[in-house]
Protein backbone atom coordinates (compact mmCIF):
# COMPACT_ATOMS: atom_id res chain seq x y z
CA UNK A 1 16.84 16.48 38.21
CA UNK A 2 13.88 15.84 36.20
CA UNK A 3 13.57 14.74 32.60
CA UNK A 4 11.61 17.34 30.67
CA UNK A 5 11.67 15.42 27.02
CA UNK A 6 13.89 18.62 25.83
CA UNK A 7 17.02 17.82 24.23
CA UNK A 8 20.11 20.26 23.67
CA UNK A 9 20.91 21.58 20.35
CA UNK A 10 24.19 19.62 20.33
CA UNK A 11 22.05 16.56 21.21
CA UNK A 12 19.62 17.41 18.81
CA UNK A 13 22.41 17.70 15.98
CA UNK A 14 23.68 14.59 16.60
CA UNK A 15 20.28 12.76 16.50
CA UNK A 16 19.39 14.33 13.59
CA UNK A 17 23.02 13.00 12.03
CA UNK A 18 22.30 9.84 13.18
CA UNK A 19 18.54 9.44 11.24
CA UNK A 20 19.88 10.75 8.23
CA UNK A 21 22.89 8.33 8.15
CA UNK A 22 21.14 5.57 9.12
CA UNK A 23 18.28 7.14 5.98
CA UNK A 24 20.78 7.41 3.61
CA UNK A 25 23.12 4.03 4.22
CA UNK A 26 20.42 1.66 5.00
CA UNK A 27 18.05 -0.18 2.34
CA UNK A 28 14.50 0.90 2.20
CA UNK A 29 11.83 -1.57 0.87
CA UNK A 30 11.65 0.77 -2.51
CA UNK A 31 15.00 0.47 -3.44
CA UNK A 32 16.21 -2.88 -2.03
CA UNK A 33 17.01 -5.58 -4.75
CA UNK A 34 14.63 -8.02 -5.32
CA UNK A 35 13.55 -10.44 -8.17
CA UNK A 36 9.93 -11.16 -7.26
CA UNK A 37 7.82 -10.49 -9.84
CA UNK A 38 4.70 -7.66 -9.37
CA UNK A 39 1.91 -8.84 -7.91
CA UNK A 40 -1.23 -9.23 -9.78
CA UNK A 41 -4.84 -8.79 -8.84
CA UNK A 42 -6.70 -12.06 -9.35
CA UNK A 43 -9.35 -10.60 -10.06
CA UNK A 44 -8.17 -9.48 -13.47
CA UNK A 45 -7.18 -13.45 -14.09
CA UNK A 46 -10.49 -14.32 -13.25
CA UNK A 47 -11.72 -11.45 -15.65
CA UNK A 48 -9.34 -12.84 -18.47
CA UNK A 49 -10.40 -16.10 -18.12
CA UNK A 50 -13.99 -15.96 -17.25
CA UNK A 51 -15.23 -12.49 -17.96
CA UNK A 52 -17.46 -11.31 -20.71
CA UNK A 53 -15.84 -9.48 -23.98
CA UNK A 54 -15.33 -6.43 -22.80
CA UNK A 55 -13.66 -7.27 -19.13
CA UNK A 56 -11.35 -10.45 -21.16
CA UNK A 57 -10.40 -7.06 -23.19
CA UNK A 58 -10.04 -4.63 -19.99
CA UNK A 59 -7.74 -7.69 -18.66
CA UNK A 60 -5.60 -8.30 -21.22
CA UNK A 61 -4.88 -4.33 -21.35
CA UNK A 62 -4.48 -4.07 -17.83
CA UNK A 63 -2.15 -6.94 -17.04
CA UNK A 64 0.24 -6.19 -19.63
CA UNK A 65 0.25 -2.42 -18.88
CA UNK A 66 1.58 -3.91 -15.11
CA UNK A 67 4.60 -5.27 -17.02
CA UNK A 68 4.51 -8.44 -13.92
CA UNK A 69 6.50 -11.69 -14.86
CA UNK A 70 3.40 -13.01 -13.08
CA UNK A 71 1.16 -12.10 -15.75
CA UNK A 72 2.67 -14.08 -18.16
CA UNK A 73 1.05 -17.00 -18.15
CA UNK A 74 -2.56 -15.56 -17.84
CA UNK A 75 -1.63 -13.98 -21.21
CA UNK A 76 -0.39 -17.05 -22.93
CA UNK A 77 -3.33 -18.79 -21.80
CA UNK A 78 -6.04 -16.26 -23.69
CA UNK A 79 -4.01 -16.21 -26.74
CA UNK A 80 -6.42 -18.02 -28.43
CA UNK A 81 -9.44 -15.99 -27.05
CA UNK A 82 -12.49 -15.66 -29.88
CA UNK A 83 -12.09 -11.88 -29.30
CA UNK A 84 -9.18 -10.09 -31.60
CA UNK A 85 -8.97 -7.11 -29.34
CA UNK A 86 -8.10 -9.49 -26.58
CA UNK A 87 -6.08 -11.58 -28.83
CA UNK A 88 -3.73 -8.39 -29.29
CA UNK A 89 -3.45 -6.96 -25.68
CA UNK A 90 -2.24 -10.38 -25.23
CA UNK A 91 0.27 -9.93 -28.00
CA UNK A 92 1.44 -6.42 -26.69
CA UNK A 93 1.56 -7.36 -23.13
CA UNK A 94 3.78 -9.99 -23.66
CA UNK A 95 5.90 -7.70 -25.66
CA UNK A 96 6.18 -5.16 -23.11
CA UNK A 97 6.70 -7.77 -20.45
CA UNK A 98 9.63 -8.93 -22.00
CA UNK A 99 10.46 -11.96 -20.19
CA UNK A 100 12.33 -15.29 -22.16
CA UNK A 101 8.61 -17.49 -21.43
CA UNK A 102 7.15 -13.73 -23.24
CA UNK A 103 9.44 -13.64 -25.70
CA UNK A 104 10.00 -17.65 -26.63
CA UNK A 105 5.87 -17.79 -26.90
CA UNK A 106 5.76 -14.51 -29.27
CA UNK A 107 8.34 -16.10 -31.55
CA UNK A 108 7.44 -19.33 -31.32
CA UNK A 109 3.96 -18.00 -33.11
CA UNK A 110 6.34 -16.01 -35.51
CA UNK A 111 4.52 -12.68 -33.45
């Protein structure tokens, strides 16, 4: 006898029981714990720290909108920028990233 590549429906069944278990019991790389923080493009660092006013202001939005632990210190560092709008992305992201180093820097500059 030949194998064709068709399967039974009782075969077929039990495959298909098999997927979904193994779907439904086993981590996927969405929901599996993890503490690394979000990646961030370097080019928006780069932007931040070298850019002209409006890309230090379209960096300072952007990281803090990714909410990344990473981004952190890129936004301490431009606190100081010469530019207020960047000045207060800073401020925000930092709020909405909400990590201690976010939160000890904000009230360290009673922010």
């Amino acid at each position: 006898m030949h194998d064709t590549g068709l399967i039974t429906a009782q075969d077929y069944d039990t495959q298909k029981a098999e997927i979904l278990s193994r779907l439904i019991n086993e981590p996927t790389p969405m929901s599996a714990p993890t503490n690394a923080p979000i990646p961030i493009p370097i080019g928006l660092v780069t932007d931040l720290q070298q850019g002209n006013d409006r890309q230090r202001r379209a960096a300072s939005y952007k990281l803090g909108k990714i909410k990344s632990s990473a981004a952190v210190t890129a936004l301490i560092s431009a606190y100081n920028d010469t530019d207020s709008s960047v000045r207060q992305n800073v401020i925000n992201g930092l709020r909405a990233i909400g990590t201690q180093e976010a939160l000890d820097f904000l009230n360290s500059h009673n922010l």
